[in-house]
Protein backbone atom coordinates (compact mmCIF):
# COMPACT_ATOMS: atom_id res chain seq x y z
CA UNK A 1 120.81 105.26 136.50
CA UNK A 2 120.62 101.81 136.39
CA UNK A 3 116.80 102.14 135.45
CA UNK A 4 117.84 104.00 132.28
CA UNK A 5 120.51 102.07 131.24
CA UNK A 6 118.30 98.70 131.34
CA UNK A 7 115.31 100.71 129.25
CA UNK A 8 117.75 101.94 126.72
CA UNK A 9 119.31 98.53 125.82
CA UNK A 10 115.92 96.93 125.78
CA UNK A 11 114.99 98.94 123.45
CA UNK A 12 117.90 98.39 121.56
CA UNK A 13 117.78 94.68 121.59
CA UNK A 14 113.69 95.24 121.17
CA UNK A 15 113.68 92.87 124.41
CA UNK A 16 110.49 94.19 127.48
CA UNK A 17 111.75 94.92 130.62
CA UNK A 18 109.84 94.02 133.87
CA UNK A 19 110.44 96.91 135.99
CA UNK A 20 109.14 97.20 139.96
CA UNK A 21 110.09 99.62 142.90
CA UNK A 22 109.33 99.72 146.48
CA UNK A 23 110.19 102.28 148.97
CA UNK A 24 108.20 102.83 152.60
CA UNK A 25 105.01 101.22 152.28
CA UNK A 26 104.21 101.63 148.42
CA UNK A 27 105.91 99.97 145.46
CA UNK A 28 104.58 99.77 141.62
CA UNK A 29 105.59 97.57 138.64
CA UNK A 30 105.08 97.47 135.25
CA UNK A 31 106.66 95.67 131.98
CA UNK A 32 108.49 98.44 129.75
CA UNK A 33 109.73 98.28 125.96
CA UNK A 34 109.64 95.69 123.33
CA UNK A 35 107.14 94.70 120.89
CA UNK A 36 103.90 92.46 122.32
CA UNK A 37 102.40 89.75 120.60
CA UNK A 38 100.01 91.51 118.64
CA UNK A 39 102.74 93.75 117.46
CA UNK A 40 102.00 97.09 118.67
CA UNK A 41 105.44 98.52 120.74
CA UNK A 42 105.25 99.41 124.63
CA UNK A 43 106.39 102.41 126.09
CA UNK A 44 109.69 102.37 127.78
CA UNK A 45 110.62 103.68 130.61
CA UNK A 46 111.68 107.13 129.38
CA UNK A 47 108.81 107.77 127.91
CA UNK A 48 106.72 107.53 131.18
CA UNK A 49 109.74 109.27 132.55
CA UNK A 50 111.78 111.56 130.58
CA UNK A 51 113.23 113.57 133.19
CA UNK A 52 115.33 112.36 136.33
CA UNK A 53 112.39 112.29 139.40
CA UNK A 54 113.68 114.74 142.22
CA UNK A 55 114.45 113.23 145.46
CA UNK A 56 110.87 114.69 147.28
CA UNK A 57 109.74 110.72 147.79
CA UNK A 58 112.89 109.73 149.92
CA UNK A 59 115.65 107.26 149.29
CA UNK A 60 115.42 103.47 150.48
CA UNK A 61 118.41 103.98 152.70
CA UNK A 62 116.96 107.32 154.04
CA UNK A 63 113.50 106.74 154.66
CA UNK A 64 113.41 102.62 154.45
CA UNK A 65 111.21 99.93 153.18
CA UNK A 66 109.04 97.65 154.71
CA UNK A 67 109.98 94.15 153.61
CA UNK A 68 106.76 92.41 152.59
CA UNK A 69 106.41 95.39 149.80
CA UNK A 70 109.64 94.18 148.14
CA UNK A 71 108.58 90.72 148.35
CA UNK A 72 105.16 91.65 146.82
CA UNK A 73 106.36 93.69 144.01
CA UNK A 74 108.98 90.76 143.34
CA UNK A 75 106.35 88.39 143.10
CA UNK A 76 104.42 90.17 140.94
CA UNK A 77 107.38 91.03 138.82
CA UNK A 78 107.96 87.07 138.31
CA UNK A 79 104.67 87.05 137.55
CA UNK A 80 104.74 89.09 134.62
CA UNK A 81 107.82 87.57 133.67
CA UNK A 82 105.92 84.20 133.26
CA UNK A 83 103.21 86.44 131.09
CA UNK A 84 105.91 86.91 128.69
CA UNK A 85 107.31 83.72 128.47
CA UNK A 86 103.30 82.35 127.91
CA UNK A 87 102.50 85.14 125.46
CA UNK A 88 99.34 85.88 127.85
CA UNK A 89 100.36 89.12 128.72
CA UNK A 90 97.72 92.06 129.25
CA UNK A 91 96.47 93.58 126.46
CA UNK A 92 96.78 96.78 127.75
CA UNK A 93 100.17 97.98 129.01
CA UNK A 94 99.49 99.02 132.82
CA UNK A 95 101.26 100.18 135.87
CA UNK A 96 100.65 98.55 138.92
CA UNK A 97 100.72 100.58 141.92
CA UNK A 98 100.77 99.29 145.13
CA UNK A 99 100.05 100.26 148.83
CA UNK A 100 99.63 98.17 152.48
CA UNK A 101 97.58 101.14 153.37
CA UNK A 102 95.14 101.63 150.09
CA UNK A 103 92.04 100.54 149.59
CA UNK A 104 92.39 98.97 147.08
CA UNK A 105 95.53 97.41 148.25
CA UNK A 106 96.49 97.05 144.22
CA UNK A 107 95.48 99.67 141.41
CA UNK A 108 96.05 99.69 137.96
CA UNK A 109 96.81 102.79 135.78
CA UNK A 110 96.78 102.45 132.05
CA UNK A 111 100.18 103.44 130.60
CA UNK A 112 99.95 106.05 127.70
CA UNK A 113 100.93 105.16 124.19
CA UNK A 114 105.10 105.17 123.13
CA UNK A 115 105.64 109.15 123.15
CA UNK A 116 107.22 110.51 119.91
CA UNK A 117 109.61 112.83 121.81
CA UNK A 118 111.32 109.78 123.11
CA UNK A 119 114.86 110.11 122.73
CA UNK A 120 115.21 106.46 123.20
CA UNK A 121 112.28 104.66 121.25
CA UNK A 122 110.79 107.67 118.82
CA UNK A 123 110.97 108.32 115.34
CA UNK A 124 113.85 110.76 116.10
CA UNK A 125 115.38 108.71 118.88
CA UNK A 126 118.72 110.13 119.10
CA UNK A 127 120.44 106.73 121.36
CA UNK A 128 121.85 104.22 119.28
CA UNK A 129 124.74 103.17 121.60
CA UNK A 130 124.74 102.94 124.84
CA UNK A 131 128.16 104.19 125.43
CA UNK A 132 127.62 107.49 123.81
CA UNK A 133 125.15 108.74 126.34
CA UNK A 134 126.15 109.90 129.51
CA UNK A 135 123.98 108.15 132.22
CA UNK A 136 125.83 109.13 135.09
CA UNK A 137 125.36 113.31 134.22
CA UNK A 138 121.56 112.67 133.21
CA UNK A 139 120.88 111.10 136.58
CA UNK A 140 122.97 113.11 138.76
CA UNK A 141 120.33 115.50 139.12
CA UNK A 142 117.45 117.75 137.89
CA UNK A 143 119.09 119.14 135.15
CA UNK A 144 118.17 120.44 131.59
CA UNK A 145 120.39 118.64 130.05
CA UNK A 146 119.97 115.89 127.84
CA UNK A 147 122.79 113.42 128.86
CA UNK A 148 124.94 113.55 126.03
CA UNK A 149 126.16 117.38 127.18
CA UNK A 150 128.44 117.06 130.41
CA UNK A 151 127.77 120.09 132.49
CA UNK A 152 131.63 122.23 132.18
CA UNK A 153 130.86 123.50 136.20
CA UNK A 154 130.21 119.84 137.40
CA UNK A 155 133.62 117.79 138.37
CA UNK A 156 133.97 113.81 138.91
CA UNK A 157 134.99 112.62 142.54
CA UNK A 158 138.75 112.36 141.31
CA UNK A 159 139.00 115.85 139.29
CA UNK A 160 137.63 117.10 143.23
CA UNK A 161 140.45 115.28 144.64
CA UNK A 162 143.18 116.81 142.22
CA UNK A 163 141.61 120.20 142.34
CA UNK A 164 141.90 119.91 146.45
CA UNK A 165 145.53 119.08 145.99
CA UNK A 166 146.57 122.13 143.77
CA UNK A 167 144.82 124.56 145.42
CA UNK A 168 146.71 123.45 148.83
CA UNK A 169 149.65 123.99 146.52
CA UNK A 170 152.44 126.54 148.17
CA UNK A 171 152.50 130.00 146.04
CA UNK A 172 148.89 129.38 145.61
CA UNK A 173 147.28 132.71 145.43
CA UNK A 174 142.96 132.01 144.10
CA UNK A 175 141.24 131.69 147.02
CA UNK A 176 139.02 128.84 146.63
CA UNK A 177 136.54 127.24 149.33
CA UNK A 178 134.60 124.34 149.79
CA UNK A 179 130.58 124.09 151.07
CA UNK A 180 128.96 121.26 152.27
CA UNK A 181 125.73 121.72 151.78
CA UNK A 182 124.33 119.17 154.30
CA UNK A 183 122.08 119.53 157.25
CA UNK A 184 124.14 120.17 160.43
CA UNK A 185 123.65 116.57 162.28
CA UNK A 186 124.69 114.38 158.57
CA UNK A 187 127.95 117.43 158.61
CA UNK A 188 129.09 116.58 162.36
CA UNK A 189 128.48 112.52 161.18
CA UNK A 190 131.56 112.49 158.55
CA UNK A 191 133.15 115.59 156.57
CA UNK A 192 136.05 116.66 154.44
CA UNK A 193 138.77 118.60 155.72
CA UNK A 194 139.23 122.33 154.68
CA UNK A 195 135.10 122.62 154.48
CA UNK A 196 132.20 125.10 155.43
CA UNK A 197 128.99 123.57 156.41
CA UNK A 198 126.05 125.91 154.82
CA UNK A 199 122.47 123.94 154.79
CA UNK A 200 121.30 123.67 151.51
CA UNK A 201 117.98 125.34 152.15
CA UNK A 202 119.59 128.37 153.70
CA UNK A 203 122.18 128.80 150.51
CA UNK A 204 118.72 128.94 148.18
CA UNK A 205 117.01 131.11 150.44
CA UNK A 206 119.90 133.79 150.74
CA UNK A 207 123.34 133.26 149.02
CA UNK A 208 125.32 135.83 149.48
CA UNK A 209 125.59 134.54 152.98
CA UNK A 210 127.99 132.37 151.02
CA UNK A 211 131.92 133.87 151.57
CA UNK A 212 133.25 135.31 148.08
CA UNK A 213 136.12 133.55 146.69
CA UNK A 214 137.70 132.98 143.60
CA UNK A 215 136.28 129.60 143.32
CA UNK A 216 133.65 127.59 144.87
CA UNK A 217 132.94 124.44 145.05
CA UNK A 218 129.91 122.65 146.44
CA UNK A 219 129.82 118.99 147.69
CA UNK A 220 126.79 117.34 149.18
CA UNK A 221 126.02 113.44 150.09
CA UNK A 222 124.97 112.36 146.40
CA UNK A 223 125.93 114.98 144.41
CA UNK A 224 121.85 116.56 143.83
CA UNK A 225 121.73 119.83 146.48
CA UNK A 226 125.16 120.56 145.29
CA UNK A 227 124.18 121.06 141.83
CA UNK A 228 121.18 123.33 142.63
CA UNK A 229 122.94 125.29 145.21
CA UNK A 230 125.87 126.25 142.45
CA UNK A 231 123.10 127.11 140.40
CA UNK A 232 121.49 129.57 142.92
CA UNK A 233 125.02 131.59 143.71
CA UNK A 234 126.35 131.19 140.35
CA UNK A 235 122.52 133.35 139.28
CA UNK A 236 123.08 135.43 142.48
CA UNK A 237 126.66 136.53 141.54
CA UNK A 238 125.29 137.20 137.76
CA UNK A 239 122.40 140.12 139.35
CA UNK A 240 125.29 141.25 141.87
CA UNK A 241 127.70 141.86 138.64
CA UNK A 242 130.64 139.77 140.39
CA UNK A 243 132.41 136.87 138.70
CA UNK A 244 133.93 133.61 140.39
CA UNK A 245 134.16 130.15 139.09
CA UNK A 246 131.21 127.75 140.59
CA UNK A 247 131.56 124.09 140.46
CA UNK A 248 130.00 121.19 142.05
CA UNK A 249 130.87 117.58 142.47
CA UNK A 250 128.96 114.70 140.95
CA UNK A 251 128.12 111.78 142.95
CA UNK A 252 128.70 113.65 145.81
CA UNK A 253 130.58 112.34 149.15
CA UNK A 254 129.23 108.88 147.76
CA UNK A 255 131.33 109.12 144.36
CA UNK A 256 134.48 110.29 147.22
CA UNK A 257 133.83 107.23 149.07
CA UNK A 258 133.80 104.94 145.70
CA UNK A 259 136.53 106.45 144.17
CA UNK A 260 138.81 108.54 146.13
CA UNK A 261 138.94 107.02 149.48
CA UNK A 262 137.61 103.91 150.24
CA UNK A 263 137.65 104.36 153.73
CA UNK A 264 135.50 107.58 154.30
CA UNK A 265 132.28 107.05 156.47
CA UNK A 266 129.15 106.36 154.14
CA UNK A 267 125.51 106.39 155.56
């Protein structure tokens, strides 16, 4: 999110932004936005990435990062901060991608021209504030939105919290239940009370091996599986010709954690 956020208001404020990532043994950096001293306007960082990347690469906390590839990519992102400040930046924009394996250890990609679809930087750019787009919904996932539409089936941490508490409510009659679409080993680590454990890949190869219920509502560690699995029973009750409200909770057992309870387990 945060990498969206930054591109958008330097954009705004027609400001580059020096941008670098590491994760494993690879990293990459590159300077986004803004207008360079010959005038012509870099791409920003939605326009080499429009969409939200899926999760296939891994997660620093999941997978890890070997330390002299963060120092690396920070070096080389002062670097190109001292460019800047010089004025004896490249004269092509490029991405630098890095790995301790390659050969070369360093290679250099040129970055396309500013795309005209951008919805941040393009002649039809459609962000002029930056608290009018929804960051947090446009990250939490592949989705087809476009961040300024809030998905109606996707609930905050809190709304998951409130929703737990009415439907424990006495004279309650809707039968609603709760999947945690985790693998097994991160389900026995830390879960919520009053939940089914059904593996994510097993809900999108089959599920109707999900139980019906009146509502159901899908929590996972960062709020991504959950999101595709509601997707995949809320199509499989459509072809089956039943009904049942779907939801799914953004942010995931991290957003319980930050805002719900502070002292749930997070890994």
């Amino acid at each position: 999110m945060t990498r969206y956020l930054l591109s958008d208001a330097s954009v705004l404020l027609d400001k580059p932004l020096v941008s670098g990532a590491a994760i494993s043994t690879a990293g990459q950096w590159a300077v986004y936005g803004g207008t360079s001293p010959s005038g012509s306007r870099r791409a920003c960082y939605r326009c080499m990435w429009p969409r939200v990347v899926g999760d296939g690469g891994g997660r620093c906390d999941e997978i890890g990062v070997w330390g002299p590839v963060v120092g690396l990519v920070g070096v080389a992102m002062a670097g190109e901060a001292l460019r800047l400040v010089l004025g004896s930046e490249e004269r092509q924009q490029s991405l630098h991608l890095y790995h301790m394996g390659g050969d070369p250890l360093v290679r250099t990609v040129k970055i396309r021209p500013p795309s005209v679809k951008c919805i941040a930087c393009g002649p039809n750019r459609t962000i002029d504030k930056l608290e009018d787009y929804d960051y947090e919904t446009f990250c939490s996932g592949p989705t087809s939105g476009d961040g300024f539409v809030g998905g109606t089936d996707r609930i905050s941490a809190k709304e998951f919290a409130q929703s737990i508490g009415e439907a424990q409510g006495e004279g309650k009659e809707r039968k609603s239940i709760i999947v945690d679409t985790r693998p097994p080993v991160e389900y026995e680590i830390c879960s919520l009370p009053n939940t089914i454990n059904i593996p994510f890949d097993k809900i999108l190869k089959d599920p109707t091996q999900i139980p019906n219920a009146d509502e159901t509502i899908f929590i996972c560690r960062r709020g991504n599986d959950s999101l595709l699995a509601a997707r995949a029973l809320r199509a499989s009750l459509e072809e089956r010709g039943q009904q049942g409200e779907v939801k799914d909770v953004m942010g995931g057992l991290v957003a319980w954690a930050r805002d719900v309870d502070p002292d749930f387990p997070v890994y």
